[in-house]
N, C-alpha and C. Protein backbone atom coordinates (compact mmCIF):
# COMPACT_ATOMS: atom_id res chain seq x y z
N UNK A 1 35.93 -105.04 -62.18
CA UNK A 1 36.25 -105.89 -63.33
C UNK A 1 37.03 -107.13 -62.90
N UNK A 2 37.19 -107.37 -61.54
CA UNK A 2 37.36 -108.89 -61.36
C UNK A 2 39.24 -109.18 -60.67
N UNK A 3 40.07 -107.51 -60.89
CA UNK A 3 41.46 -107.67 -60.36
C UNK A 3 41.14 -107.55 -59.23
N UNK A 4 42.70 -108.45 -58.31
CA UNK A 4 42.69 -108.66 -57.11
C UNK A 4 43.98 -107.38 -56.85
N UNK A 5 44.73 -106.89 -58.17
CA UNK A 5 45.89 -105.97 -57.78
C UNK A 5 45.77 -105.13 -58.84
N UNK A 6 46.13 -103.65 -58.90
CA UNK A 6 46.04 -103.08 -60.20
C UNK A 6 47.49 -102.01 -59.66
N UNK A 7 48.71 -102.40 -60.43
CA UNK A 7 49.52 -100.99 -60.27
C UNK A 7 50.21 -100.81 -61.50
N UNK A 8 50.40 -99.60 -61.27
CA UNK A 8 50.57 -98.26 -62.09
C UNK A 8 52.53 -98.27 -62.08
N UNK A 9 52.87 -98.40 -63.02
CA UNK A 9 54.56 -98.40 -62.87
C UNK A 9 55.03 -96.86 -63.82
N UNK A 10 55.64 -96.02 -63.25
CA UNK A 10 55.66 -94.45 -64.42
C UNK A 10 57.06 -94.58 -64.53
N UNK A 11 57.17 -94.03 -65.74
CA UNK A 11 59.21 -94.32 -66.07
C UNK A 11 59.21 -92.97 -65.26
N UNK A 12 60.53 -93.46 -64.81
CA UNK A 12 61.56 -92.48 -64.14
C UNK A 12 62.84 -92.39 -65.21
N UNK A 13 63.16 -91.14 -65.58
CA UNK A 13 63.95 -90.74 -66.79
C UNK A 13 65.33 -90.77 -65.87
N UNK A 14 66.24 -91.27 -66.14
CA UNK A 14 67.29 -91.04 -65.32
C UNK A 14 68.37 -91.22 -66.84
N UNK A 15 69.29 -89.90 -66.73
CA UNK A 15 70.52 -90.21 -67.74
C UNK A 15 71.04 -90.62 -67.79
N UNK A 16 71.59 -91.86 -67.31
CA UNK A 16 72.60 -92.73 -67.29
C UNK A 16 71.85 -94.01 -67.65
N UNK A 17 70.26 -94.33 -67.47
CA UNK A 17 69.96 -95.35 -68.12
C UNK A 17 68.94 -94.97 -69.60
N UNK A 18 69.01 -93.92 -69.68
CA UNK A 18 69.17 -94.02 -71.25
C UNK A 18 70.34 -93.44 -72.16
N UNK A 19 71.41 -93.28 -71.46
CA UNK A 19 72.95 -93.71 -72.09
C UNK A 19 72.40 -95.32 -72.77
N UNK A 20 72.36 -96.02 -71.54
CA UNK A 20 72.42 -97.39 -71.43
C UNK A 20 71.06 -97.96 -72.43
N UNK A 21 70.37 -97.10 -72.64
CA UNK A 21 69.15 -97.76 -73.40
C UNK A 21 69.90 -97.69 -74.85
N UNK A 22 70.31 -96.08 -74.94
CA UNK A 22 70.67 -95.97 -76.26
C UNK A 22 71.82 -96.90 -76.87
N UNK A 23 73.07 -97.16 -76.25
CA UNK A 23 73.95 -98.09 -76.52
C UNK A 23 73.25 -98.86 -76.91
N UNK A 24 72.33 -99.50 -75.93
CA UNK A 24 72.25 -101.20 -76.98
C UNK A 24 71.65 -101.25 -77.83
N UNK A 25 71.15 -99.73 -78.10
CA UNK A 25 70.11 -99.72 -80.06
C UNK A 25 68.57 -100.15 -79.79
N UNK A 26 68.31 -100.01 -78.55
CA UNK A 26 66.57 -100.22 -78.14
C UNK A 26 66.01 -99.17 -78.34
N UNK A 27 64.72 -99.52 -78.68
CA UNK A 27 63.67 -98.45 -78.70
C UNK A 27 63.41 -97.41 -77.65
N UNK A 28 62.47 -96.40 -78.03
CA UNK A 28 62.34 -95.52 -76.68
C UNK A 28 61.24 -96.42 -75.64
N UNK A 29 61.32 -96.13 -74.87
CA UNK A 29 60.68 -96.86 -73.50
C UNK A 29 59.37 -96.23 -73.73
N UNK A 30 58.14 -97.12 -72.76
CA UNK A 30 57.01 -96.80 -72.83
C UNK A 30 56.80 -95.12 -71.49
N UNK A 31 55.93 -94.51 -71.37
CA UNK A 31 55.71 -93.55 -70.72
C UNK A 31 55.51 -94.48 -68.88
N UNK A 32 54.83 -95.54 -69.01
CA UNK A 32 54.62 -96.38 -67.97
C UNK A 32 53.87 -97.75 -68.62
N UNK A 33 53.90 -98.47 -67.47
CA UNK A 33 53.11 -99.94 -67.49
C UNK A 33 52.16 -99.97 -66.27
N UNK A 34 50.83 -100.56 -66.61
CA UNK A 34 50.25 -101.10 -65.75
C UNK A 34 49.78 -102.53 -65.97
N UNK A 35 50.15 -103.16 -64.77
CA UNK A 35 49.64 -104.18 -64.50
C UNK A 35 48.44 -104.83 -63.96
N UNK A 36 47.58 -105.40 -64.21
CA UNK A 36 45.99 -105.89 -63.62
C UNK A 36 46.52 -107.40 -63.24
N UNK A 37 45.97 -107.75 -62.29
CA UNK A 37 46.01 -109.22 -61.49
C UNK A 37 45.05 -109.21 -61.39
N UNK A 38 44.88 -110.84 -61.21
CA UNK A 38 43.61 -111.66 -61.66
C UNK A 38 44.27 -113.01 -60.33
N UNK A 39 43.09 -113.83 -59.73
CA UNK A 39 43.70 -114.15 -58.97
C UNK A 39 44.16 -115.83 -59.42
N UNK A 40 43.54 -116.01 -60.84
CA UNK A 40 43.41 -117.32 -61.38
C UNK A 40 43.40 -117.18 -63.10
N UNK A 41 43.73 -117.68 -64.14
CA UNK A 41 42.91 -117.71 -65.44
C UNK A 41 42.04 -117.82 -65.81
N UNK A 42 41.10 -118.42 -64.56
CA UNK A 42 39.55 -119.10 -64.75
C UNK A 42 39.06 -117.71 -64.54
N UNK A 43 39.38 -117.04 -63.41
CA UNK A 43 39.07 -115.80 -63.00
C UNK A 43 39.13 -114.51 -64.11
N UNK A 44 40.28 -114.51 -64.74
CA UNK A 44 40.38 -113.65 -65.99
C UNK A 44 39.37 -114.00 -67.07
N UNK A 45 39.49 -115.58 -67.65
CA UNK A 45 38.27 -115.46 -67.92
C UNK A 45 36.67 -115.37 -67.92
N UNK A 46 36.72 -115.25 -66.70
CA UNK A 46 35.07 -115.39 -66.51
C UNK A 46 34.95 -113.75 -66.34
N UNK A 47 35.81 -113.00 -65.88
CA UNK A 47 35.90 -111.22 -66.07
C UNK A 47 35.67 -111.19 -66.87
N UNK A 48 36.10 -111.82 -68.19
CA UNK A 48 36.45 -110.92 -69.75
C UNK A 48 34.82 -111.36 -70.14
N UNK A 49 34.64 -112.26 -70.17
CA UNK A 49 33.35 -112.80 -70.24
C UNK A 49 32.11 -112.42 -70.03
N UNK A 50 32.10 -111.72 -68.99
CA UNK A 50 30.79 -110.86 -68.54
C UNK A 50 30.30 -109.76 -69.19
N UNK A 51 29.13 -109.67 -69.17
CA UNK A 51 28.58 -108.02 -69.53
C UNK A 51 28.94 -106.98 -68.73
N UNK A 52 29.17 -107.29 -67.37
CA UNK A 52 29.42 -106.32 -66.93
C UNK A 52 30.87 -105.50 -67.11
N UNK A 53 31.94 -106.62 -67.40
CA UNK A 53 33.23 -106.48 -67.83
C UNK A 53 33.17 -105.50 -69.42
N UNK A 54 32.30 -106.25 -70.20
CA UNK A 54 32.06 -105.23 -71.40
C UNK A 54 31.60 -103.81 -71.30
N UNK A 55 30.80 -103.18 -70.31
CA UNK A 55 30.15 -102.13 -69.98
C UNK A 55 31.41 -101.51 -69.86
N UNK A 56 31.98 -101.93 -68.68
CA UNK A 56 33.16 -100.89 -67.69
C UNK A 56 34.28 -100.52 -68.46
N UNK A 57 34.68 -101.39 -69.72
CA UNK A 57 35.60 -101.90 -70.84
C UNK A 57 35.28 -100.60 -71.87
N UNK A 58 34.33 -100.48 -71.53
CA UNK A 58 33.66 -99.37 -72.80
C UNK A 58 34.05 -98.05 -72.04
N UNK A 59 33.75 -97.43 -71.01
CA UNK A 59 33.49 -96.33 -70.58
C UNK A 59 35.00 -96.33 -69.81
N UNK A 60 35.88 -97.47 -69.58
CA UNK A 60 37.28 -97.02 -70.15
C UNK A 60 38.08 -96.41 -71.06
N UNK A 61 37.44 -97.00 -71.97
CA UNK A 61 38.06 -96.73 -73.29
C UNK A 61 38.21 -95.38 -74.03
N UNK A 62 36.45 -95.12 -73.39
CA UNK A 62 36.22 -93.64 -73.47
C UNK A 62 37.19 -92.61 -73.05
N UNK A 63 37.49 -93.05 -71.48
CA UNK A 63 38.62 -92.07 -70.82
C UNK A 63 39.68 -92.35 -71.49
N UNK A 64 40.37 -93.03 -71.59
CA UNK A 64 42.09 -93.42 -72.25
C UNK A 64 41.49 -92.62 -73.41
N UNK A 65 41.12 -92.84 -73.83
CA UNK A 65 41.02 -91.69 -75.79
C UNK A 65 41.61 -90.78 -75.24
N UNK A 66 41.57 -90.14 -73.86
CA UNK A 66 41.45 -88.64 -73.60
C UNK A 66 43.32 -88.86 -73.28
N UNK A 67 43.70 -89.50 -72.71
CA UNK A 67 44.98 -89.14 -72.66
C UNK A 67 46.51 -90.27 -72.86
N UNK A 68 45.63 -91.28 -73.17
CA UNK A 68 46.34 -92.46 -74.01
C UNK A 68 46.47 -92.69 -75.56
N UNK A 69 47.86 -92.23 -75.74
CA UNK A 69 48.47 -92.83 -77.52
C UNK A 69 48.35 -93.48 -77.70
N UNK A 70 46.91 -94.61 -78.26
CA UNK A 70 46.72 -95.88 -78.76
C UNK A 70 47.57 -96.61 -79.99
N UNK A 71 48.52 -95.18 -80.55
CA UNK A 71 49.06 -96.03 -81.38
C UNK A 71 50.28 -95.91 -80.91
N UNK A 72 50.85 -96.16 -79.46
CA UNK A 72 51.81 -96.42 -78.91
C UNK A 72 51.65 -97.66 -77.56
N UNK A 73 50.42 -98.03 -77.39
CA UNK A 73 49.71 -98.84 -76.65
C UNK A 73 49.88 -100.40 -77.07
N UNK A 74 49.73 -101.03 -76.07
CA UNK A 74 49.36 -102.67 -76.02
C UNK A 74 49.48 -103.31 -75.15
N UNK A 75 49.20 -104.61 -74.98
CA UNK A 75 48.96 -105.23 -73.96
C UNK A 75 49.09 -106.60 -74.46
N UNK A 76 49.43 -107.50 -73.39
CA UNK A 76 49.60 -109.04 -73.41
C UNK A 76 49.10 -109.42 -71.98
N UNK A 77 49.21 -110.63 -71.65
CA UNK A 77 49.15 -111.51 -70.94
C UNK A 77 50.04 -112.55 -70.43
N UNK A 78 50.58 -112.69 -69.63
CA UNK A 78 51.85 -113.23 -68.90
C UNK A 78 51.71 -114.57 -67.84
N UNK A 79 52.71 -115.08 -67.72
CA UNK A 79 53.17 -115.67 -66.48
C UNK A 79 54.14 -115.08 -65.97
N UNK A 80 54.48 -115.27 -64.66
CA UNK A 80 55.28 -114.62 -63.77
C UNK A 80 56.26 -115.81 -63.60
N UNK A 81 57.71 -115.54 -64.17
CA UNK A 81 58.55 -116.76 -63.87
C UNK A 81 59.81 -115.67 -62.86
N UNK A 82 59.71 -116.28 -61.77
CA UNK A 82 60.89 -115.51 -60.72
C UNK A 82 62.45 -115.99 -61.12
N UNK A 83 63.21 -115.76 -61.75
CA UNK A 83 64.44 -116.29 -61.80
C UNK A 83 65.51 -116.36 -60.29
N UNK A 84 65.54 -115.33 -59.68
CA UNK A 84 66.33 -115.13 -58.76
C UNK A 84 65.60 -114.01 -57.65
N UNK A 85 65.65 -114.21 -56.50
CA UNK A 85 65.23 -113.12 -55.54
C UNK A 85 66.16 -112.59 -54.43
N UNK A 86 66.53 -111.60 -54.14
CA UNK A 86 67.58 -111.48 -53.83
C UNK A 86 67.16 -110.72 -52.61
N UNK A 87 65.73 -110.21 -52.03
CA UNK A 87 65.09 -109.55 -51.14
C UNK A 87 65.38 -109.45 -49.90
C-alpha cells in the first residue's frame, strides 16, 4: 500500500504514569498507535488513489473487525515538527 515505515507503538501500563494521567483529568489512553509513513504527500496520495490501495483497504478492514474497537478508533494525518532532540 505504498509505506516506506509501518510501526506498531503498544502502551506500556506503568503506575506512576497513570497517577500522572489521572491528575491532570485526561482520558484513558489508547491500547496502542500505529504509525504508516509515506515517503512524500504526492506519494500518500497516489496510494490512497489506487485500486489496488482500495482492494488491500478492504480485506484490512475485514481483519481489524476481528480485533479492533472501531468505536474507540481513528486516525489523522500529520506533520512531524521536532521541537528539541536531545539524542
Amino acid at each position: 500500500m505504498g509505506f516506506v515505515r509501518y510501526v506498531q507503538s503498544h502502551r506500556n501500563d506503568l503506575p506512576e504514569f497513570d497517577a500522572f494521567i489521572e491528575a491532570r483529568g485526561w482520558g484513558a489512553p489508547p491500547d496502542g498507535v500505529a504509525e504508516l509513513w509515506f515517503e512524500s504527500e504526492e506519494a500518500f496520495r497516489a496510494t490512497f488513489a489506487s485500486p489496488e490501495t482500495a482492494a488491500a483497504s478492504a480485506i484490512l478492514a475485514e481483519d481489524e473487525a476481528v480485533f479492533v474497537d472501531m468505536t474507540k478508533t481513528s486516525a489523522f494525518i500529520s506533520r512531524e515538527f521536532e521541537v528539541f532532540n536531545d539524542a
